[in-house]
N, C-alpha and C. Protein backbone atom coordinates (compact mmCIF):
# COMPACT_ATOMS: atom_id res chain seq x y z
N UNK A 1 17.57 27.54 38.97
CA UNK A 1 18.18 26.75 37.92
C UNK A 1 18.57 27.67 36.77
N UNK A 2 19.80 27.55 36.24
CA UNK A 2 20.29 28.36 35.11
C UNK A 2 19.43 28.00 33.68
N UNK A 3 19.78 28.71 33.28
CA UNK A 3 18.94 28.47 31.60
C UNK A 3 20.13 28.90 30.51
N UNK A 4 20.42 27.71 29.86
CA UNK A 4 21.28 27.53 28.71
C UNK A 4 21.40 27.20 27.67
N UNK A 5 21.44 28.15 26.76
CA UNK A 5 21.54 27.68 25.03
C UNK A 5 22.65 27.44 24.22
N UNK A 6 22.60 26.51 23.42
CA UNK A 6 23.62 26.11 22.76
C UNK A 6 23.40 26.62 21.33
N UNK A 7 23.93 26.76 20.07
CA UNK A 7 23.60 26.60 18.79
C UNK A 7 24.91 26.09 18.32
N UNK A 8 24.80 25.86 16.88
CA UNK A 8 25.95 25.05 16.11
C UNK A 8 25.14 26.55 14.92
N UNK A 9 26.73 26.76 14.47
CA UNK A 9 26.41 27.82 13.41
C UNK A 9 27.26 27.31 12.46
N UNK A 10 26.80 27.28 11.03
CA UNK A 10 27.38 26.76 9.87
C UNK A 10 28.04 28.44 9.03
N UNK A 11 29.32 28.64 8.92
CA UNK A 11 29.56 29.73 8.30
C UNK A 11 30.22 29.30 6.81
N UNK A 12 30.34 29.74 5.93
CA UNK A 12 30.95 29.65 4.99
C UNK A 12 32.50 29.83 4.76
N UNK A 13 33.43 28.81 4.76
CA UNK A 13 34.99 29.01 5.22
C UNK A 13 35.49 30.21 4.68
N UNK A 14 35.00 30.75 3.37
CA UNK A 14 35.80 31.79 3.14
C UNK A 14 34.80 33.49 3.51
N UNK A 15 34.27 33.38 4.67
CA UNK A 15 33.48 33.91 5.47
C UNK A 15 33.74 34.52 6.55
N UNK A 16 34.25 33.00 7.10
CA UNK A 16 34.72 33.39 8.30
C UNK A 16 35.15 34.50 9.16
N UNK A 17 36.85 34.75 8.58
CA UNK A 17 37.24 35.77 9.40
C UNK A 17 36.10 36.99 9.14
N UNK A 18 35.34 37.09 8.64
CA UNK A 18 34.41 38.53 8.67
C UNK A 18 33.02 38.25 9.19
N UNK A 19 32.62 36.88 9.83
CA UNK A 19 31.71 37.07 10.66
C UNK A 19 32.11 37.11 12.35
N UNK A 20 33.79 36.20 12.51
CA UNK A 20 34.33 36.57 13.37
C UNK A 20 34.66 37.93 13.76
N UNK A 21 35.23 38.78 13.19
CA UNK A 21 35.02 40.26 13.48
C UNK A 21 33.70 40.83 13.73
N UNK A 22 32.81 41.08 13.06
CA UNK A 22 31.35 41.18 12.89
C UNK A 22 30.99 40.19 14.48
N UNK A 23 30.80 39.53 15.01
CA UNK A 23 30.17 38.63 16.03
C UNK A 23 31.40 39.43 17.32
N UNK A 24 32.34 40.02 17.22
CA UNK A 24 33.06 40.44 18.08
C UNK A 24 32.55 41.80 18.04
N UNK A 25 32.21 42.59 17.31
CA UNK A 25 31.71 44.09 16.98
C UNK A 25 30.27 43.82 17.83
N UNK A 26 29.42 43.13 17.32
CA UNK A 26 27.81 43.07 17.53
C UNK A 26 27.34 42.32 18.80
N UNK A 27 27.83 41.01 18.66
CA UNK A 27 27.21 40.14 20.28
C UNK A 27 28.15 40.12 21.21
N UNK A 28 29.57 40.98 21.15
CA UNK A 28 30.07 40.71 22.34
C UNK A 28 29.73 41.68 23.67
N UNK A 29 29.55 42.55 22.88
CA UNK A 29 29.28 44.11 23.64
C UNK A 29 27.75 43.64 24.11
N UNK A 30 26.94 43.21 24.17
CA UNK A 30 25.58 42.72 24.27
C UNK A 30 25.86 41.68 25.57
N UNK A 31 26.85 40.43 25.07
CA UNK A 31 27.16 39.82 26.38
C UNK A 31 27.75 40.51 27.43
N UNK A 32 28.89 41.75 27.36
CA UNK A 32 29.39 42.61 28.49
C UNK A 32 28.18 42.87 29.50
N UNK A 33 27.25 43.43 28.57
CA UNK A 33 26.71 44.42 29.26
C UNK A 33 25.47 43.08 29.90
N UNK A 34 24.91 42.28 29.60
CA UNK A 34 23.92 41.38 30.58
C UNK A 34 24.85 41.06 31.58
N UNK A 35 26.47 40.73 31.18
CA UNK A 35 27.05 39.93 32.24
C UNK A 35 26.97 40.91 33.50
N UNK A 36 27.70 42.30 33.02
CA UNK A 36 27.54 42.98 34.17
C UNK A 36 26.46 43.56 34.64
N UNK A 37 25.42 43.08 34.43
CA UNK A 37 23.54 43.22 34.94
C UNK A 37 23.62 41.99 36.01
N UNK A 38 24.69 41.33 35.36
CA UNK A 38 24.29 39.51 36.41
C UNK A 38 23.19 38.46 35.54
N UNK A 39 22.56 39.05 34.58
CA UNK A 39 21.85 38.11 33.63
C UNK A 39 22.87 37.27 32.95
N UNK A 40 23.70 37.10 32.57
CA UNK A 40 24.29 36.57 31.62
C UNK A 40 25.33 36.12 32.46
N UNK A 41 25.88 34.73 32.99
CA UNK A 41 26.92 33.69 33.58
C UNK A 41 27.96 33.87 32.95
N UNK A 42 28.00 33.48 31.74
CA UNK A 42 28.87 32.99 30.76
C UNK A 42 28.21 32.53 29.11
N UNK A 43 29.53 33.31 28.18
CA UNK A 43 28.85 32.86 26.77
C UNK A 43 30.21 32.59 26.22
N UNK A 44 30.44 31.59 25.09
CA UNK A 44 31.65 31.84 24.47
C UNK A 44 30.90 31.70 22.77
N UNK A 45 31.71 31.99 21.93
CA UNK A 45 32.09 31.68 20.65
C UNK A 45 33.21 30.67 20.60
N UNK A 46 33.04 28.90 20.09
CA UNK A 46 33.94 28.47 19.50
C UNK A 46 33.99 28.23 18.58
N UNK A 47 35.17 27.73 17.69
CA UNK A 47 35.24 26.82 16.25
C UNK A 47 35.26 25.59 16.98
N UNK A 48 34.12 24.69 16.21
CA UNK A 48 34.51 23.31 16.21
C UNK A 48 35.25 22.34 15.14
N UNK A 49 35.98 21.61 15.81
CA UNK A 49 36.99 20.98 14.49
C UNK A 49 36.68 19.44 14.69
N UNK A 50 35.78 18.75 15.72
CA UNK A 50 35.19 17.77 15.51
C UNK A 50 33.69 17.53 15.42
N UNK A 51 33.37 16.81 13.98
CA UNK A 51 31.81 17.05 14.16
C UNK A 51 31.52 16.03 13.55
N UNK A 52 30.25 15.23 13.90
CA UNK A 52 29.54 13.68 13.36
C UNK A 52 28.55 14.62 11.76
N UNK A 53 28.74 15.92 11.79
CA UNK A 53 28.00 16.39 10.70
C UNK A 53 29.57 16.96 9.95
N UNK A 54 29.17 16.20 8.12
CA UNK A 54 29.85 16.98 7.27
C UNK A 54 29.71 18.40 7.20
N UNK A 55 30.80 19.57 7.30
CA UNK A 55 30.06 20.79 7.33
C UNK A 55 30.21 21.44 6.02
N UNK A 56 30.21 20.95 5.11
CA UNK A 56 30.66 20.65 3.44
C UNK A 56 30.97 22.04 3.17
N UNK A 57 32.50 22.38 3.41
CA UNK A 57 33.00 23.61 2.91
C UNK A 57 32.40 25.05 4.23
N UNK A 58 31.75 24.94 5.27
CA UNK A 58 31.58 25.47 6.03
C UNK A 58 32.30 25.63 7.40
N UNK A 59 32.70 26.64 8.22
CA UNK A 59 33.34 26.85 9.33
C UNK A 59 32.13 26.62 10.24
N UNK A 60 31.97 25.58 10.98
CA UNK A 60 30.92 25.91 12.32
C UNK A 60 31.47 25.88 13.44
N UNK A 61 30.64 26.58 14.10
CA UNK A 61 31.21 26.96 16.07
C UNK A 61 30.12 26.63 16.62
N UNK A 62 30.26 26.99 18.03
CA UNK A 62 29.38 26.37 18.65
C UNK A 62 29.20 27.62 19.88
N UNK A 63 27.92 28.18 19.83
CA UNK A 63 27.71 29.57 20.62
C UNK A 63 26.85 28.23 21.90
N UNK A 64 27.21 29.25 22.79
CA UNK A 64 27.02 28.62 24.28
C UNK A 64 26.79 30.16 25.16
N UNK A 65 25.81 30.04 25.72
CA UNK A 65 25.06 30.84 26.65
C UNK A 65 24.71 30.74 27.81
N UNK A 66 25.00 30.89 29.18
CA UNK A 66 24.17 30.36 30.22
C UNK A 66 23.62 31.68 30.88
N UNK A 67 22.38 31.69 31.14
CA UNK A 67 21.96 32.72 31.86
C UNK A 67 21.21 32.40 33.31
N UNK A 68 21.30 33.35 33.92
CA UNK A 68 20.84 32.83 35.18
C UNK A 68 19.34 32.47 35.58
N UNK A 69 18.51 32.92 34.61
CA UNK A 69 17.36 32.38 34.70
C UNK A 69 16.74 32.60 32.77
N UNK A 70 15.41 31.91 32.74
CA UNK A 70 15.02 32.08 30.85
C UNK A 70 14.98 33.86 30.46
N UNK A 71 14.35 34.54 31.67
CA UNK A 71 14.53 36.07 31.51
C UNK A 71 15.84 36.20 30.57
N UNK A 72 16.70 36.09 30.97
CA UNK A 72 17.88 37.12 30.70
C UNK A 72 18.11 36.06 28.93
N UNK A 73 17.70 34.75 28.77
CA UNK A 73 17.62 34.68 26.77
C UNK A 73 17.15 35.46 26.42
N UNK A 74 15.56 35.76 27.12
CA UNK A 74 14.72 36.63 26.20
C UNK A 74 15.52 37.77 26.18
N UNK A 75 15.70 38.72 27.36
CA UNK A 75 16.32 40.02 27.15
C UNK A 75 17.25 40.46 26.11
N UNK A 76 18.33 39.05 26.04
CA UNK A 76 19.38 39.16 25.04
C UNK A 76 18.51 39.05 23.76
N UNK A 77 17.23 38.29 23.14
CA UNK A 77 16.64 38.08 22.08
C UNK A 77 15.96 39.59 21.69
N UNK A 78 15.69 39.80 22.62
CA UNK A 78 14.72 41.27 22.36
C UNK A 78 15.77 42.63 22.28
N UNK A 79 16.84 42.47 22.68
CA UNK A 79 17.69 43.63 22.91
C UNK A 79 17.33 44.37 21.20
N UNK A 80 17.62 45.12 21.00
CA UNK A 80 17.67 46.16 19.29
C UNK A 80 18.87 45.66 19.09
N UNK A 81 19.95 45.70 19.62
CA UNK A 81 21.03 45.44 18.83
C UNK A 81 21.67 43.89 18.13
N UNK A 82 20.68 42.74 18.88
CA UNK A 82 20.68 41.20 18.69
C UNK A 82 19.81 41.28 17.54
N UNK A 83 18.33 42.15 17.36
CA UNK A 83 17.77 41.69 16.16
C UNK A 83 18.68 42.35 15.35
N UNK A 84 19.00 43.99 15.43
CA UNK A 84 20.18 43.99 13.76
C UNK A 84 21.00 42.98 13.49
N UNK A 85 21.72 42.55 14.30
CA UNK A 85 22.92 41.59 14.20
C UNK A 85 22.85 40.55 13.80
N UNK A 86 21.27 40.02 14.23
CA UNK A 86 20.72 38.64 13.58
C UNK A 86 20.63 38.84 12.26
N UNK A 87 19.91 39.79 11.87
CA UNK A 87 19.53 40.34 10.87
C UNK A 87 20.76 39.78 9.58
N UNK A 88 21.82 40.93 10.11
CA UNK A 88 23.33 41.02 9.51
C UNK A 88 23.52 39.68 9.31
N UNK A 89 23.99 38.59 10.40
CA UNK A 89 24.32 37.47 10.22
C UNK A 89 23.57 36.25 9.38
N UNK A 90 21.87 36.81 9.62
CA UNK A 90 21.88 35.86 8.17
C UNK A 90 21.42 35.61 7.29
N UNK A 91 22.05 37.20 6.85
CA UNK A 91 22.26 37.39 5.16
C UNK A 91 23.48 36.45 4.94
């Protein structure tokens, strides 16, 4: 059975384009490299533009993860370069 995480991320609209760059610099290269291990299925980054939550002046997306088993979250959680990045993102 796959193992899949979702989050809803609240960014600040005039933010945006620089955590979008930043999230393309830091977690994409992180997803390459599990995908081509075979840990990692599929992940995307979207913007969502419908939401039952006001996102009062905030850009949110919606990160989506599937990995092929809970191993490969943790791996991505523990990697060094996910805690800097976490780190980065939320300041």
């Amino acid at each position: 059975m796959t193992h899949t995480v979702s989050i809803v991320l609240n960014i600040a609209a005039d933010k945006a384009d620089s955590f979008e760059r930043a999230f393309e610099e830091n977690e994409v290269p992180i997803w390459r490299d599990l995908h081509q291990k075979g840990t990692l299925l599929r992940a995307s980054l979207s913007p969502l533009e419908i939401s039952t939550v006001d996102a009062g002046g905030a850009k949110q997306y919606l990160v989506l993860a599937q990995f092929k088993d809970a191993s490969g979250h943790h791996a991505h959680d523990s990697d060094p370069r996910f805690e800097r990045w976490n780190e980065m993102a939320e300041a």
